[in-house]
Protein backbone atom coordinates (compact mmCIF):
# COMPACT_ATOMS: atom_id res chain seq x y z
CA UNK A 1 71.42 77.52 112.34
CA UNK A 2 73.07 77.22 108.88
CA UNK A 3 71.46 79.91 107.69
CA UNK A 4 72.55 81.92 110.99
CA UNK A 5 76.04 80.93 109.58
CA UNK A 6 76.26 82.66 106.36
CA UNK A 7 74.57 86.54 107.20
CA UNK A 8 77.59 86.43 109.50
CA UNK A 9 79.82 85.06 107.39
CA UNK A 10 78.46 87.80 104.81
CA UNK A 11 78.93 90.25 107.35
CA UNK A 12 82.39 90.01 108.04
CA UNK A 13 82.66 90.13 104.56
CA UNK A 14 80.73 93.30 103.83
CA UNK A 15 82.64 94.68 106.96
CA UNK A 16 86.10 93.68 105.43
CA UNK A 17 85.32 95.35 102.52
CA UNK A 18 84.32 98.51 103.59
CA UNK A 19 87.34 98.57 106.07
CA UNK A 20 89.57 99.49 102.83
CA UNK A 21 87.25 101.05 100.71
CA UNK A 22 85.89 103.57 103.72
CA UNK A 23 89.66 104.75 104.18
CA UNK A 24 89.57 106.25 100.72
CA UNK A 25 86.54 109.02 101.55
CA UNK A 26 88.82 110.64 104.15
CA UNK A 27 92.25 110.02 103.44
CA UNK A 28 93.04 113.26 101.47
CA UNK A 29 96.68 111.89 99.67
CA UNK A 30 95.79 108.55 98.35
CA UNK A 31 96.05 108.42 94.92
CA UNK A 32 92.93 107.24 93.15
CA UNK A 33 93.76 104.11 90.84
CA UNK A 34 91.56 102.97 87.36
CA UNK A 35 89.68 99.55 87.89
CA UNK A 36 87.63 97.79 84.80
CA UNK A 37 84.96 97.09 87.75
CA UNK A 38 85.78 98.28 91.51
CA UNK A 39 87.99 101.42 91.60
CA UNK A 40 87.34 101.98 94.98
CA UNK A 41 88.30 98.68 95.79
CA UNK A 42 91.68 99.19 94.30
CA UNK A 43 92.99 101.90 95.20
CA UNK A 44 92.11 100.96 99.02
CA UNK A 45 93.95 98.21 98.10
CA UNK A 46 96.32 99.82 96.56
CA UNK A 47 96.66 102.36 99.02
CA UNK A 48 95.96 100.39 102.20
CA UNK A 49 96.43 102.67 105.26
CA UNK A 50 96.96 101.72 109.04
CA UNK A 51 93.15 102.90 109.23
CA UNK A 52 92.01 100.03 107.18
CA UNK A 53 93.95 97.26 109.52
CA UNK A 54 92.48 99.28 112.56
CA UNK A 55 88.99 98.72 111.02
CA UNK A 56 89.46 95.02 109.99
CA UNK A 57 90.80 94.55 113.43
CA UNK A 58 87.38 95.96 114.63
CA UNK A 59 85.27 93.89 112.52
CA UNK A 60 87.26 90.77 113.41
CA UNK A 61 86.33 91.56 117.27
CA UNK A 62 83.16 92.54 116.36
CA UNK A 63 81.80 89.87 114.27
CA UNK A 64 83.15 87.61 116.89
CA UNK A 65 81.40 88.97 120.09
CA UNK A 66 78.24 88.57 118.02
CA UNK A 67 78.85 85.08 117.16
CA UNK A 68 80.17 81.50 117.92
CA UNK A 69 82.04 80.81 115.00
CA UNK A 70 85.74 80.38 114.53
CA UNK A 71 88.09 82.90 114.86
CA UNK A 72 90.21 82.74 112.05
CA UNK A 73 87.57 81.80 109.25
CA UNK A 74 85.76 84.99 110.54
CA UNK A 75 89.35 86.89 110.02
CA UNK A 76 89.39 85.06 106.57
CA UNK A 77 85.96 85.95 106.12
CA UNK A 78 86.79 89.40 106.37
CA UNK A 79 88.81 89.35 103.07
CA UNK A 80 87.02 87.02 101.08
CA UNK A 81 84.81 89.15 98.48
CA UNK A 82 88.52 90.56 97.25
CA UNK A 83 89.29 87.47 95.48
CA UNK A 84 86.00 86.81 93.40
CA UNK A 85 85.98 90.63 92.80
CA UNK A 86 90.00 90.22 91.21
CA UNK A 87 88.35 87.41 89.15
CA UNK A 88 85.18 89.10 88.02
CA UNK A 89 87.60 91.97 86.93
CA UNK A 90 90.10 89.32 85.18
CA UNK A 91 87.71 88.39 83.22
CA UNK A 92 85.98 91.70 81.84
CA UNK A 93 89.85 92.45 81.43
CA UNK A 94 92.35 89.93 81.84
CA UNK A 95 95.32 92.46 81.97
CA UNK A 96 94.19 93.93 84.85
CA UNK A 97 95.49 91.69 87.23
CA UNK A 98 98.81 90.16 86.24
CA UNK A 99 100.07 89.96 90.18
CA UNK A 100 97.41 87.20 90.72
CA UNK A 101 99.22 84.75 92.83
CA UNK A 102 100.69 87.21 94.62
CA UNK A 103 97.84 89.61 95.22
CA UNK A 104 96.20 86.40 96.74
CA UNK A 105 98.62 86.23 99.50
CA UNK A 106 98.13 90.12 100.47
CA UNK A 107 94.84 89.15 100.65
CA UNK A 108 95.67 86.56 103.18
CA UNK A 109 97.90 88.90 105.15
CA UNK A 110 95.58 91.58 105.12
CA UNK A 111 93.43 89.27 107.08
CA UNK A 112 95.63 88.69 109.81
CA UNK A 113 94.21 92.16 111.97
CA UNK A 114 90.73 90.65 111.68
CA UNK A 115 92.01 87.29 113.10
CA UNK A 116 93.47 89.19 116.16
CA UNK A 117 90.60 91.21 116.62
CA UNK A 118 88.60 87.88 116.58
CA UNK A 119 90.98 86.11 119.15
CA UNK A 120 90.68 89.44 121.39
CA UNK A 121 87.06 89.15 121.18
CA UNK A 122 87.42 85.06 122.16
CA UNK A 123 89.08 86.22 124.88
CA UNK A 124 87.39 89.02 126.28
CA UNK A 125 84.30 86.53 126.28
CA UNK A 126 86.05 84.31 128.22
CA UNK A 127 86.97 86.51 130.68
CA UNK A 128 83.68 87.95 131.17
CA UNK A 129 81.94 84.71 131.30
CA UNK A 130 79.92 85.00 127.99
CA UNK A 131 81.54 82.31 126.20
């Protein structure tokens, strides 16, 4: 069972981070952005679109449908690689990120889609009995 717990745990994460970074492939005016490690990564950040709340929404619901696990760590799931990847570029440069506290808290509020999506989902198994 524990085991069950982290793959999905991992998924919302891989799901939250290819929400932003899947955004930048199609979005023709988003200004690319220079990263020591994950340039992708920033400038979906960077230039975070209502596309990439629309597709953490959707991983919120759909990481929750497939699972039993609580909705907002799954919505806080979805935005947890973006930390550890700010600190593995802090430390290869530690300039690059000099909005740390603050970035941290974006991070949290870009979570908030996937936590609705998640409480959708919670609810749409409840009202079709698969709860």
């Amino acid at each position: 069972m524990k085991k069950n717990v982290i793959w999905i745990y991992l998924l919302a994460s891989i799901l939250g981070v290819i929400s932003i970074v899947l955004p930048t492939f199609f979005l023709p005016d988003l200004r690319q952005y220079d990263s020591p490690l994950f340039p992708l990564i920033r400038t979906g950040i960077e230039g975070i679109s209502s596309w990439s709340f629309g597709l953490l929404f959707l991983s919120g619901f759909g990481v929750k449908l497939l699972s039993k696990l609580s909705s907002w760590k799954i919505g806080l799931s979805t935005m947890a690689l973006f930390p550890i990847m700010a600190i593995f570029e802090m430390i290869v440069d530690p300039s690059s990120h000099n909005m740390l506290p603050i970035e941290f808290i974006f991070y949290a509020v870009y979570s908030v889609p996937a936590i609705i999506g998640a409480y959708l989902a919670q609810g749409t198994k409840k009202i079709i009995g698969r709860n």
